[in-house]
C-alpha atoms as a PDB file:
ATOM      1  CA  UNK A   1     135.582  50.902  49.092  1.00  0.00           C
ATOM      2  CA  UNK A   2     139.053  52.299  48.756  1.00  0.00           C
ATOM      3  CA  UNK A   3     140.102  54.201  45.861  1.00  0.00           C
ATOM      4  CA  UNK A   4     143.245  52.050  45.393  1.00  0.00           C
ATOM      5  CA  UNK A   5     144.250  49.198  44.027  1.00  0.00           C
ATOM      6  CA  UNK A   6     146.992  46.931  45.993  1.00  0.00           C
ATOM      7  CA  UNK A   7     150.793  46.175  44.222  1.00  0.00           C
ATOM      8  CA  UNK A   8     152.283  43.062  44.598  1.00  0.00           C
ATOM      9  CA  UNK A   9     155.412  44.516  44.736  1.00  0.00           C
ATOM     10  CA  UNK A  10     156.878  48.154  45.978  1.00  0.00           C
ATOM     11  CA  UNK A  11     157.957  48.870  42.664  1.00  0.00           C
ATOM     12  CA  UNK A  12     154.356  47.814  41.051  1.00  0.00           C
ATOM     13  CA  UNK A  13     153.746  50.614  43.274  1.00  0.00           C
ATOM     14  CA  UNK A  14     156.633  53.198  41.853  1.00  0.00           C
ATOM     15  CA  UNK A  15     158.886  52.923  45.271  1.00  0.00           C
ATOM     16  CA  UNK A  16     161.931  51.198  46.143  1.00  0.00           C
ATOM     17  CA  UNK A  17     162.295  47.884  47.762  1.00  0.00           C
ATOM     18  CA  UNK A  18     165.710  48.733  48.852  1.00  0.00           C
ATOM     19  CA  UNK A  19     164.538  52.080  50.479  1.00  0.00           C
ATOM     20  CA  UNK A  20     161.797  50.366  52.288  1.00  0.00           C
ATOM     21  CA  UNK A  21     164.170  47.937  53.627  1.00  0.00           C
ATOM     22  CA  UNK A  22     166.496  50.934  54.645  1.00  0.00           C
ATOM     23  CA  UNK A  23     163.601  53.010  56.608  1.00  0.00           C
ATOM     24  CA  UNK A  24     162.824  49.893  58.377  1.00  0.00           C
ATOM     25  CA  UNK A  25     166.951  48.821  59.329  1.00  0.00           C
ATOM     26  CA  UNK A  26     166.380  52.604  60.891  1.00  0.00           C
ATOM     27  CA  UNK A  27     163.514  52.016  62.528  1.00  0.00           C
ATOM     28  CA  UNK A  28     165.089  49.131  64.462  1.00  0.00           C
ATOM     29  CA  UNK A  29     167.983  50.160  65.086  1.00  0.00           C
ATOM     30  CA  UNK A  30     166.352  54.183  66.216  1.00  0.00           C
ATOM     31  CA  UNK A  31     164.386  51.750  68.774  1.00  0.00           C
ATOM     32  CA  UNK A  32     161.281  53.606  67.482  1.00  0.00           C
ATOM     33  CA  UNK A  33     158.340  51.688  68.198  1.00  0.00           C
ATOM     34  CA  UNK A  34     156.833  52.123  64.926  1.00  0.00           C
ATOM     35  CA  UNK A  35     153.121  50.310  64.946  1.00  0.00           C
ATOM     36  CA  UNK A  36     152.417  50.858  60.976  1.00  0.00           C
ATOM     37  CA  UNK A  37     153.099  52.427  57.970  1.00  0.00           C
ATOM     38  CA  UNK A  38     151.172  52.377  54.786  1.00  0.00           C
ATOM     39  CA  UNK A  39     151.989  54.096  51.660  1.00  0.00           C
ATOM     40  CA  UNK A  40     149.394  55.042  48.480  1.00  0.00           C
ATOM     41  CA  UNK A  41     151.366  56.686  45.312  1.00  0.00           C
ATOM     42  CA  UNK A  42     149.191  56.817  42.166  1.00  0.00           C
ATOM     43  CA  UNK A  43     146.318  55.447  43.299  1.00  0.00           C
ATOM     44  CA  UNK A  44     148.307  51.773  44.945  1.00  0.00           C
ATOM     45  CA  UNK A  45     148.815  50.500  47.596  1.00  0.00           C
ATOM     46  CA  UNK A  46     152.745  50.510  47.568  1.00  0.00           C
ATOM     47  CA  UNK A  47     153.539  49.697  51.348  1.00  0.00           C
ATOM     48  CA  UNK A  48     151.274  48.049  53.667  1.00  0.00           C
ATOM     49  CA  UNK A  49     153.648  47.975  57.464  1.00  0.00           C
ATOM     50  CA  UNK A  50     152.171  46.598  60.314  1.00  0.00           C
ATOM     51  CA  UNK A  51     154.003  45.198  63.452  1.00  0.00           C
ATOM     52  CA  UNK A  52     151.808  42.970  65.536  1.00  0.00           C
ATOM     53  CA  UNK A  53     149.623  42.848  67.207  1.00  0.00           C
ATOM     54  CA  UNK A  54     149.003  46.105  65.161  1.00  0.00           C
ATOM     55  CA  UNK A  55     146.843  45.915  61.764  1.00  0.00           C
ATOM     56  CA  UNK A  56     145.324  48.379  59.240  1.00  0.00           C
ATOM     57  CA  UNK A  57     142.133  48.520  60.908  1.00  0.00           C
ATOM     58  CA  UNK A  58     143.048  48.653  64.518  1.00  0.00           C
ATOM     59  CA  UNK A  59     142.136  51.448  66.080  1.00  0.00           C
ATOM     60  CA  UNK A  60     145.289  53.685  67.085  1.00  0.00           C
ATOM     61  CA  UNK A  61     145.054  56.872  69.708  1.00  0.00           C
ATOM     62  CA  UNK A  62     145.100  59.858  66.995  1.00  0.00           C
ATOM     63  CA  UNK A  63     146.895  63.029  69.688  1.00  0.00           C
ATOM     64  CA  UNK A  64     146.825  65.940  67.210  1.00  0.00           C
ATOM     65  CA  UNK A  65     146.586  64.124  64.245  1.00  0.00           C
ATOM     66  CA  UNK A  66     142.946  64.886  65.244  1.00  0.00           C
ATOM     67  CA  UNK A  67     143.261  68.189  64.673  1.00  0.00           C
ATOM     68  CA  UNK A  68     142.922  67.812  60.570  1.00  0.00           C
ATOM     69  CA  UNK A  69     139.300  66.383  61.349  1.00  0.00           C
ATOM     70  CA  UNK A  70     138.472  69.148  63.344  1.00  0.00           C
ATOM     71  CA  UNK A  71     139.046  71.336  60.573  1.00  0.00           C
ATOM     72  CA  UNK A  72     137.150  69.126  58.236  1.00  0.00           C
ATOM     73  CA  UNK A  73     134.086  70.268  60.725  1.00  0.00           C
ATOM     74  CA  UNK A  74     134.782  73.887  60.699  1.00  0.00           C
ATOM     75  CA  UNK A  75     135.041  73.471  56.605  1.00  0.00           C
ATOM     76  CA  UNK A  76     131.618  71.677  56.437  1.00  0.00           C
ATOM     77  CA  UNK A  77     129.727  74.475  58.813  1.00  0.00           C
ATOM     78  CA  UNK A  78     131.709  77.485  57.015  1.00  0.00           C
ATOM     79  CA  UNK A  79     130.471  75.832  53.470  1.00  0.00           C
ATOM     80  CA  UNK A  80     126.886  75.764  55.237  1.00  0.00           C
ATOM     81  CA  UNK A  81     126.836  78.525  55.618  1.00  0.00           C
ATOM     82  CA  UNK A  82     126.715  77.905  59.667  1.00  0.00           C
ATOM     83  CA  UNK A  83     129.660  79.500  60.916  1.00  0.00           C
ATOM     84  CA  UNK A  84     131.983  82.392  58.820  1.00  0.00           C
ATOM     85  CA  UNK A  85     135.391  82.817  59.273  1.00  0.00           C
ATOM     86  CA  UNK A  86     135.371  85.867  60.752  1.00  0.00           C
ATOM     87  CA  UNK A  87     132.732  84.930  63.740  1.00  0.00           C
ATOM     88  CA  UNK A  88     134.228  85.687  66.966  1.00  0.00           C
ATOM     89  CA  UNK A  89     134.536  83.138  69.490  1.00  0.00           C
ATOM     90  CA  UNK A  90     133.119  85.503  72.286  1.00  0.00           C
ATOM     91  CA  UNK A  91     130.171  85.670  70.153  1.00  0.00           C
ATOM     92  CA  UNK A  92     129.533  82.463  69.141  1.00  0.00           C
ATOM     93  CA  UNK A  93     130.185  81.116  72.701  1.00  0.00           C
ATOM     94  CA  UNK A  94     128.870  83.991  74.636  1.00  0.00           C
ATOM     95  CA  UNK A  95     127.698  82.500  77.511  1.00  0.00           C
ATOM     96  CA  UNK A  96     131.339  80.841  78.152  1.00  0.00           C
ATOM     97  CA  UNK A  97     132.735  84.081  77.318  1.00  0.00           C
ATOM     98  CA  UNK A  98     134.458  86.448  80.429  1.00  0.00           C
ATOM     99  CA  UNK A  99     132.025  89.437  81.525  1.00  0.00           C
ATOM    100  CA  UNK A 100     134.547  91.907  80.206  1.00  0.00           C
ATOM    101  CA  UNK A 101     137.285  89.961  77.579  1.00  0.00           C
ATOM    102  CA  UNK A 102     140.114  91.627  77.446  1.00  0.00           C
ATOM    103  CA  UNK A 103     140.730  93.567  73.961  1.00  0.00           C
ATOM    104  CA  UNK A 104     142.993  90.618  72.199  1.00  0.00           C
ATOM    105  CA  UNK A 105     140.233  87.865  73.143  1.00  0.00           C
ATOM    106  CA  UNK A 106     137.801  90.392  72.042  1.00  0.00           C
ATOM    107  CA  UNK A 107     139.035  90.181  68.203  1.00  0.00           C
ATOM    108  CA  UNK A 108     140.075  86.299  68.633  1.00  0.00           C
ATOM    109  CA  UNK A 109     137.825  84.766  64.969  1.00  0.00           C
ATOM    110  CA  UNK A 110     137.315  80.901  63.770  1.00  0.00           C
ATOM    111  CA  UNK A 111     140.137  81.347  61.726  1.00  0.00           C
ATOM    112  CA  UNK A 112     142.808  82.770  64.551  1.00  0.00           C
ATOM    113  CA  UNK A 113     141.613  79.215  66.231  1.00  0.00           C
ATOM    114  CA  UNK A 114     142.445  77.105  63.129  1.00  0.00           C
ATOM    115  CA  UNK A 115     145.684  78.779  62.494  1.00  0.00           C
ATOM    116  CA  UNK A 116     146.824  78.340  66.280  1.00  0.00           C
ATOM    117  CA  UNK A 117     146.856  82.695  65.523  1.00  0.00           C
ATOM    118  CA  UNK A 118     144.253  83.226  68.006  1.00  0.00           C
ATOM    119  CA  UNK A 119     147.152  84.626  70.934  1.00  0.00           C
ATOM    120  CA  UNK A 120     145.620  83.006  73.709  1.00  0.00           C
ATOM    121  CA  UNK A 121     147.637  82.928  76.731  1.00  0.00           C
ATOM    122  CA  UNK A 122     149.913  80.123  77.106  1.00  0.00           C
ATOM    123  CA  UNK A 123     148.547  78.903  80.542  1.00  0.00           C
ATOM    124  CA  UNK A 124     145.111  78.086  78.281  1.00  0.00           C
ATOM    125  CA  UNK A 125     146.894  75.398  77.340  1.00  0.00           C
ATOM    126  CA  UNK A 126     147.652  73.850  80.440  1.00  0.00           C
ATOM    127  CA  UNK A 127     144.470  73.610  82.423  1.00  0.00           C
ATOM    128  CA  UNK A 128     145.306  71.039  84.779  1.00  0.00           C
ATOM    129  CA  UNK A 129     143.932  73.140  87.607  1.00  0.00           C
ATOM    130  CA  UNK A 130     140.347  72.552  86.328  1.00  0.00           C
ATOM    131  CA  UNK A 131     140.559  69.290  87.129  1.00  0.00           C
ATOM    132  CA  UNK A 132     140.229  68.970  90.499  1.00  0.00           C
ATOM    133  CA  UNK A 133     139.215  65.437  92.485  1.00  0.00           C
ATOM    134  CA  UNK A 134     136.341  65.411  94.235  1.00  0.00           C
ATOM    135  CA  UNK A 135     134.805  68.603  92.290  1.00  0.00           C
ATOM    136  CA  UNK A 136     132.499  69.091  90.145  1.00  0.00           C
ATOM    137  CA  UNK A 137     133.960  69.790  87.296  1.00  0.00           C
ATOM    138  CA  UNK A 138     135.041  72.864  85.338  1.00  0.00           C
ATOM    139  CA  UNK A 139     133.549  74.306  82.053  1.00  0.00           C
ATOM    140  CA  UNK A 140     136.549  73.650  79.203  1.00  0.00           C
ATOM    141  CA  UNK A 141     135.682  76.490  77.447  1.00  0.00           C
ATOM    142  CA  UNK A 142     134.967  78.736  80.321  1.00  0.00           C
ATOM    143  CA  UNK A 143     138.300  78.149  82.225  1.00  0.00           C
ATOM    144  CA  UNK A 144     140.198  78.695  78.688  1.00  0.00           C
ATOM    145  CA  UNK A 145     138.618  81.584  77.553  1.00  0.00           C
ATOM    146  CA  UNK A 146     139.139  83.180  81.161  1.00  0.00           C
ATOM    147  CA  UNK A 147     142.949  82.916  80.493  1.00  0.00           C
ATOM    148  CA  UNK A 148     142.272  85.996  77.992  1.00  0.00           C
ATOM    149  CA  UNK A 149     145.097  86.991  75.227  1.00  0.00           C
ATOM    150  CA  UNK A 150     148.082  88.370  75.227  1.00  0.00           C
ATOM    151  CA  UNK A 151     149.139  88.525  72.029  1.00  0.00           C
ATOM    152  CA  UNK A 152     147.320  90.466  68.849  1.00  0.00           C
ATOM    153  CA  UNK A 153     145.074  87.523  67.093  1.00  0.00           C
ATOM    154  CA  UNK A 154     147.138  86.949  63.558  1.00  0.00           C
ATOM    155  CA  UNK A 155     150.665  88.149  64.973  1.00  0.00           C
ATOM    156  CA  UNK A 156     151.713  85.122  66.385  1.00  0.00           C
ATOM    157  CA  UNK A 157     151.709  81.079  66.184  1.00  0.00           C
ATOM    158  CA  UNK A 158     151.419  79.763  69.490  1.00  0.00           C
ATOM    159  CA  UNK A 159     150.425  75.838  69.203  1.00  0.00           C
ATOM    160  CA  UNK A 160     147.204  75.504  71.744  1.00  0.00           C
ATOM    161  CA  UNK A 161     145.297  72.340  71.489  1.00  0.00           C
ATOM    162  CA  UNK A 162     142.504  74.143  73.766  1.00  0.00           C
ATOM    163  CA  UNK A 163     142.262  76.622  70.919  1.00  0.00           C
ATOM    164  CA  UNK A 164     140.937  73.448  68.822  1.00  0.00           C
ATOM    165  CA  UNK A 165     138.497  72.647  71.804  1.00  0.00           C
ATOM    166  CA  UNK A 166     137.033  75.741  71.296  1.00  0.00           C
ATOM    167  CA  UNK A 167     136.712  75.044  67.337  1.00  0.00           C
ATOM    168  CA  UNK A 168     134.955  72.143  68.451  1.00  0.00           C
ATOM    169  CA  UNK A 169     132.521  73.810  70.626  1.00  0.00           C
ATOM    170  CA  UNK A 170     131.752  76.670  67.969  1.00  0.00           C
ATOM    171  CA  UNK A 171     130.637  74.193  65.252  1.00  0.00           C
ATOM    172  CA  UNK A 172     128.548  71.973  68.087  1.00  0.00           C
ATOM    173  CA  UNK A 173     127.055  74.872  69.099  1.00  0.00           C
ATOM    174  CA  UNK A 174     126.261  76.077  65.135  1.00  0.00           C
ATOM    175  CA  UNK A 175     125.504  72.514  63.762  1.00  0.00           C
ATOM    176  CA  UNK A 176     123.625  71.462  67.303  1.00  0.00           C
ATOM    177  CA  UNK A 177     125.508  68.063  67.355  1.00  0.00           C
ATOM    178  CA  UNK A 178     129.332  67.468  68.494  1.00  0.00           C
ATOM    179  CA  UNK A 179     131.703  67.041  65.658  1.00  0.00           C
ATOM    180  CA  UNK A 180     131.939  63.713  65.685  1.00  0.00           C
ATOM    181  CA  UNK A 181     128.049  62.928  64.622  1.00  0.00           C
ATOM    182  CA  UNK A 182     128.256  65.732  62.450  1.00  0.00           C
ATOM    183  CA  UNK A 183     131.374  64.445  60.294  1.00  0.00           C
ATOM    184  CA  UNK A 184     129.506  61.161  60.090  1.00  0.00           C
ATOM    185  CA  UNK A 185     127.223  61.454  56.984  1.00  0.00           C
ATOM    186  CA  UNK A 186     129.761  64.122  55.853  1.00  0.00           C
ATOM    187  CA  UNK A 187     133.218  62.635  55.716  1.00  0.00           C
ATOM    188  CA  UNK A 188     133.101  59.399  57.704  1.00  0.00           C
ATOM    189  CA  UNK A 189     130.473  57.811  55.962  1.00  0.00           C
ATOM    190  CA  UNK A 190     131.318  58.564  52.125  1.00  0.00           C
ATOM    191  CA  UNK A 191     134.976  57.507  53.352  1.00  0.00           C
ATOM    192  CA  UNK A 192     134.214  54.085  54.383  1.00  0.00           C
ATOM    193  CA  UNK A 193     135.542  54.976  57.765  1.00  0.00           C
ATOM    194  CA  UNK A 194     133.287  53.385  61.193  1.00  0.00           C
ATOM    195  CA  UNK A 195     132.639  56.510  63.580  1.00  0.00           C
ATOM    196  CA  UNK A 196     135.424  56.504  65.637  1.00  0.00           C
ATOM    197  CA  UNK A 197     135.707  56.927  69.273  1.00  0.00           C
ATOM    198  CA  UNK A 198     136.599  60.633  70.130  1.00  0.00           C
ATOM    199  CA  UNK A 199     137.030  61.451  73.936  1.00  0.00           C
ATOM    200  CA  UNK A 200     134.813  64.566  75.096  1.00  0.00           C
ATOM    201  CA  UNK A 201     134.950  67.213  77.476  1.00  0.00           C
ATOM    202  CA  UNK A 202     133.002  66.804  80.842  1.00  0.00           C
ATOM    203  CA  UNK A 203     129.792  69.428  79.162  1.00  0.00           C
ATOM    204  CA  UNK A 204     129.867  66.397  76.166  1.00  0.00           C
ATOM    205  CA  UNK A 205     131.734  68.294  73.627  1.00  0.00           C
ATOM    206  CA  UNK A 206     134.824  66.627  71.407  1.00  0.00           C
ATOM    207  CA  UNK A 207     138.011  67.393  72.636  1.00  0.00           C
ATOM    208  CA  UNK A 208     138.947  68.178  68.775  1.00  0.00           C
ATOM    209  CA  UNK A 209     142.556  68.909  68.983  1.00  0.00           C
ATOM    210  CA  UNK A 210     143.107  64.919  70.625  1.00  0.00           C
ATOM    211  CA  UNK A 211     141.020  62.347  71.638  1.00  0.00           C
ATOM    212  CA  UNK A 212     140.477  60.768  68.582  1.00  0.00           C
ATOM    213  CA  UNK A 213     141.026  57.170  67.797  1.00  0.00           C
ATOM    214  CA  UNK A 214     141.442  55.696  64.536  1.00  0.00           C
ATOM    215  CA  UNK A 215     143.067  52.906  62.282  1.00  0.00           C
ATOM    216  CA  UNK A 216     145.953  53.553  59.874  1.00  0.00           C
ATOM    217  CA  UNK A 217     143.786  52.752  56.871  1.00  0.00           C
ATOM    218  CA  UNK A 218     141.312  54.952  57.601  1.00  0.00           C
ATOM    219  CA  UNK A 219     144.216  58.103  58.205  1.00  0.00           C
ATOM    220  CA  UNK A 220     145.201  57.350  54.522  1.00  0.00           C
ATOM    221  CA  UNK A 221     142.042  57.467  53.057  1.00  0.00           C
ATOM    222  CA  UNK A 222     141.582  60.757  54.731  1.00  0.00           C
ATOM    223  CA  UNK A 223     145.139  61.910  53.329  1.00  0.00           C
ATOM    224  CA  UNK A 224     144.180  60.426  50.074  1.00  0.00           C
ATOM    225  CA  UNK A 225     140.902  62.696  49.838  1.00  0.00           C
ATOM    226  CA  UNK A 226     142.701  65.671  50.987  1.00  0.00           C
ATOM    227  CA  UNK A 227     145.473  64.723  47.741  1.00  0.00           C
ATOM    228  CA  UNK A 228     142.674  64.470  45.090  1.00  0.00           C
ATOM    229  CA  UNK A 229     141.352  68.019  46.441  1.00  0.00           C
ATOM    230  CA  UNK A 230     138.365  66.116  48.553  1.00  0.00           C
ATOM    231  CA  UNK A 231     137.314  64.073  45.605  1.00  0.00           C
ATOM    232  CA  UNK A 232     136.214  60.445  46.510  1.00  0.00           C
ATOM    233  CA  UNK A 233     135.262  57.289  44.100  1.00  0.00           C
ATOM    234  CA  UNK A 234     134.197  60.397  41.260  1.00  0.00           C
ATOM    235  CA  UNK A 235     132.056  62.566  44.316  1.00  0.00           C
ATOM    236  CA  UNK A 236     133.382  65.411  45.699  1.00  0.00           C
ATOM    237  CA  UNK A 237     133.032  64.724  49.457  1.00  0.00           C
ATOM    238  CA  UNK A 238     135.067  67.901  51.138  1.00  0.00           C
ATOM    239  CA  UNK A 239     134.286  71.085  49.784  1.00  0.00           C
ATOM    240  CA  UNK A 240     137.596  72.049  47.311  1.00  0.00           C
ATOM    241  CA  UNK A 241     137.772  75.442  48.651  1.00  0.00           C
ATOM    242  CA  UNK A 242     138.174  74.152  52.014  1.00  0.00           C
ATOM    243  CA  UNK A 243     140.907  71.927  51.385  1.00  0.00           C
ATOM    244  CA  UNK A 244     142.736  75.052  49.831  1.00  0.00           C
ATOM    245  CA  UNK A 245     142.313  77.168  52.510  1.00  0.00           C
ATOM    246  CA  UNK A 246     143.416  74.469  55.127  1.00  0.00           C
ATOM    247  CA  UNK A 247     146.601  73.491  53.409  1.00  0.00           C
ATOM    248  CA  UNK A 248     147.517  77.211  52.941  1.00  0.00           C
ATOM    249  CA  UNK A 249     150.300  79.022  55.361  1.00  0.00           C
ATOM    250  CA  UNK A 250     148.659  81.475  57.054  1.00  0.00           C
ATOM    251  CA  UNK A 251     151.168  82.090  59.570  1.00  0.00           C
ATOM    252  CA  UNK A 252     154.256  81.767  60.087  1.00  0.00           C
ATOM    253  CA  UNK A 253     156.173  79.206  61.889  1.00  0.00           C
ATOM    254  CA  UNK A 254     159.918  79.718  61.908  1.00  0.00           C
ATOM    255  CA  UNK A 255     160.040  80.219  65.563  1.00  0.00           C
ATOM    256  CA  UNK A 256     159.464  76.497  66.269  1.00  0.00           C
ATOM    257  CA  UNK A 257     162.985  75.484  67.975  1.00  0.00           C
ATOM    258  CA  UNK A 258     162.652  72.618  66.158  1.00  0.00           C
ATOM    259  CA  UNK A 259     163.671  70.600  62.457  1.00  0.00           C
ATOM    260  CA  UNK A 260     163.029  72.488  59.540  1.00  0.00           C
ATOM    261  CA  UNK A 261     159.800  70.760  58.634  1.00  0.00           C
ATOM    262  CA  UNK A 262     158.357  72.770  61.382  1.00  0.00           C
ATOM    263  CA  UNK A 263     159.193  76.232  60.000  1.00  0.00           C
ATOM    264  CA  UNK A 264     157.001  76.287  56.585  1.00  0.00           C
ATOM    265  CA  UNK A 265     154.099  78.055  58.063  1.00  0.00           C
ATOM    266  CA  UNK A 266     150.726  76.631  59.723  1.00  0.00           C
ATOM    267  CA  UNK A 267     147.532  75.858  57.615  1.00  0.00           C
ATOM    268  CA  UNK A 268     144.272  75.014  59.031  1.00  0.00           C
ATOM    269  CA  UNK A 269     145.316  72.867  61.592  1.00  0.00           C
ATOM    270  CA  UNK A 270     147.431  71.082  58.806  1.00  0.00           C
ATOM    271  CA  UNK A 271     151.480  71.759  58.940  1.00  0.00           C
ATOM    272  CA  UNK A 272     152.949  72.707  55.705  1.00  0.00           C
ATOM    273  CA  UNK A 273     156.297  71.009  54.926  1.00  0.00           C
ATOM    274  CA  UNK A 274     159.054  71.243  52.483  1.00  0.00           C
ATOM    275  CA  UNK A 275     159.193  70.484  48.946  1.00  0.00           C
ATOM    276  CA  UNK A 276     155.213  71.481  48.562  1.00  0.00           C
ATOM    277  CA  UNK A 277     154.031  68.770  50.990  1.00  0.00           C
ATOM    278  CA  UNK A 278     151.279  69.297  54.207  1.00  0.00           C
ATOM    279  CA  UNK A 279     150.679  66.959  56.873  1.00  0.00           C
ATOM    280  CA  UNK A 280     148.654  66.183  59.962  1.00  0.00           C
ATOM    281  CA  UNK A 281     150.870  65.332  63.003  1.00  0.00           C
ATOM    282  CA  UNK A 282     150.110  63.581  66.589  1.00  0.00           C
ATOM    283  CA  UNK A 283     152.116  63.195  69.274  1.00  0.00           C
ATOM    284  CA  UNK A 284     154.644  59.816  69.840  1.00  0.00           C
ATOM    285  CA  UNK A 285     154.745  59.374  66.043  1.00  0.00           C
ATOM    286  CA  UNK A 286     151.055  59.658  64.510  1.00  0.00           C
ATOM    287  CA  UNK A 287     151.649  61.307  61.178  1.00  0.00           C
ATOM    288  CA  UNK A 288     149.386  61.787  57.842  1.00  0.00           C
ATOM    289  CA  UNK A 289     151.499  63.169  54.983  1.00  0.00           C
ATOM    290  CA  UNK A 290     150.699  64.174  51.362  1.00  0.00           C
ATOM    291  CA  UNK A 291     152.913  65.030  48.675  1.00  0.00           C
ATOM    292  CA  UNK A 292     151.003  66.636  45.668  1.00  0.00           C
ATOM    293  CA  UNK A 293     154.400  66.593  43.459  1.00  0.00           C
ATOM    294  CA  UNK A 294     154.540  62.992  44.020  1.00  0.00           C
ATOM    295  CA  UNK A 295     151.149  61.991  44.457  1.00  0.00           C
ATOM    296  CA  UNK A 296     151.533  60.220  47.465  1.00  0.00           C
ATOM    297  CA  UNK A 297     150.595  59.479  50.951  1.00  0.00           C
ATOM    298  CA  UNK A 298     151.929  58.111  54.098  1.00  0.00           C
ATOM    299  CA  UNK A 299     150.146  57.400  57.205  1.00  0.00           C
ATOM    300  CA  UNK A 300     151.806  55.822  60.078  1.00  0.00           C
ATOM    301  CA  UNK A 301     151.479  55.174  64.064  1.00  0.00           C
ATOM    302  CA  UNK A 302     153.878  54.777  66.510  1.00  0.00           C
ATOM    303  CA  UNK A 303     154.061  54.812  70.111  1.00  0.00           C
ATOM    304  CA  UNK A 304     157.792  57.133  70.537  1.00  0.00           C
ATOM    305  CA  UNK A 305     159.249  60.380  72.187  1.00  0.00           C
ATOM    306  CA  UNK A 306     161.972  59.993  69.431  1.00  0.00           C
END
């Protein structure tokens, strides 16, 4: 069941017909592929995009707008009491950990991984020399950690998606289940939202920061919990505390050669943006955004390198 009922018109809804019709004009003539859009302000349904053979419940290839779930997973184990912020990573993956880590991997914690803090060397996030044709293949978590840190943990953001793989592992190996199963009964489930496919790792483990696939529909009832604080149909589904954390800055981002929106500080593998707003964000267009000030939500797809 979705906590929203459906307008008839944009402006049942509280947007603008005229401003619709003026993002999509864009769209075309941008030559964005844009697959859908959907829009919830005030509890409606105010926009409802799709561009065939695209629908709200077709599955759609995630990138890092996977990353949000993964954090959903560290929030559920932390609130378990399963995992604490401060674990280290060499600790709670010992046996993937280097004989002797070098003194910045040594301090790397749960939440230097969520923040993308954690000052792992860049080359950890380019691992295409572990896989090899023809070999057996590589331990993920082995090969990444063995790229050590050279940064202090907390000094820096440095955007590593294999940093997320090892969130992944930390709360598989503390829940004894890959994040996928364990978000079932926990967020999935009391969302409405079929388990999706999520790729894994060659040792069985979730990618977490990609390899998620998931329909537009289901992205904005995600965003639409994380709006109403993790509340869902009157039951409190995410812990509240969680959702605070996670759409906090804890570091800071105005290094990122890129837009504005990328230089209001990193959450919990959620970007902060301007004007009070957060969002989850996946490669070639995959976006989740929520605006407390307006009470809204937009989740859309694509398939772009605009």
């Amino acid at each position: 069941m979705n906590p929203w009922t459906i307008a008839n018109t944009p402006e049942e809804g509280g947007l603008s017909s005229r401003a619709l019709l003026d993002y999509l004009d864009a769209i075309k003539a941008s030559g964005i592929e844009q697959h859908s859009v959907m829009v919830v302000k005030d509890g409606v349904l105010a926009a409802n995009i799709h561009y065939a053979p695209h629908t709200q419940k077709t599955p759609h290839i995630c990138f890092s707008m996977s990353k949000p779930f993964t954090s959903m997973a560290a929030g559920f184990a932390v609130s378990e009491g399963l995992l604490s912020l401060s674990d280290r990573v060499i600790d709670v993956l010992r046996e993937n950990a280097p004989d002797t880590p070098d003194p910045y991997l040594q301090k790397v914690t749960l939440h230097h991984l969520l923040c993308m803090g954690s000052g792992l060397c860049q080359k950890s996030d380019n691992l295409d020399h572990i896989f090899k044709p023809g070999e057996s293949p590589v331990d993920w978590a082995t090969a990444t950690l063995a790229c050590g840190c050279d940064a202090e943990p907390g000094s820096i953001f440095r955007y590593n998606s294999h940093g997320s793989y090892l969130i992944s592992c930390m709360v598989q190996k503390a829940a004894g289940m890959n994040i996928r199963d364990y978000l079932i009964p926990r967020l999935f489930e009391p969302l409405g939202i079929e388990p999706p496919r999520w790729d894994m790792s060659p040792q069985g483990i979730c990618c977490g920061g990609w390899g998620m696939y998931l329909p537009v529909e289901d992205m904005a009832k995600f965003g639409v919990c994380l709006l109403e604080k993790g509340m869902w149909n009157g039951k409190q589904v995410i812990p509240a505390e969680w959702i605070e954390l996670a759409t906090q800055a804890h570091i800071p981002t105005n290094t990122v050669p890129r837009h504005r929106e990328w230089s209001q500080g990193y959450g919990y593998h959620l970007w902060r943006c301007t004007d009070g707003r957060f969002r989850g964000d996946g490669s070639e267009g995959q976006f989740m955004i929520i605006s407390p000030r307006q009470h809204m939500v937009v989740a859309a797809t694509a398939c772009t390198e605009n």
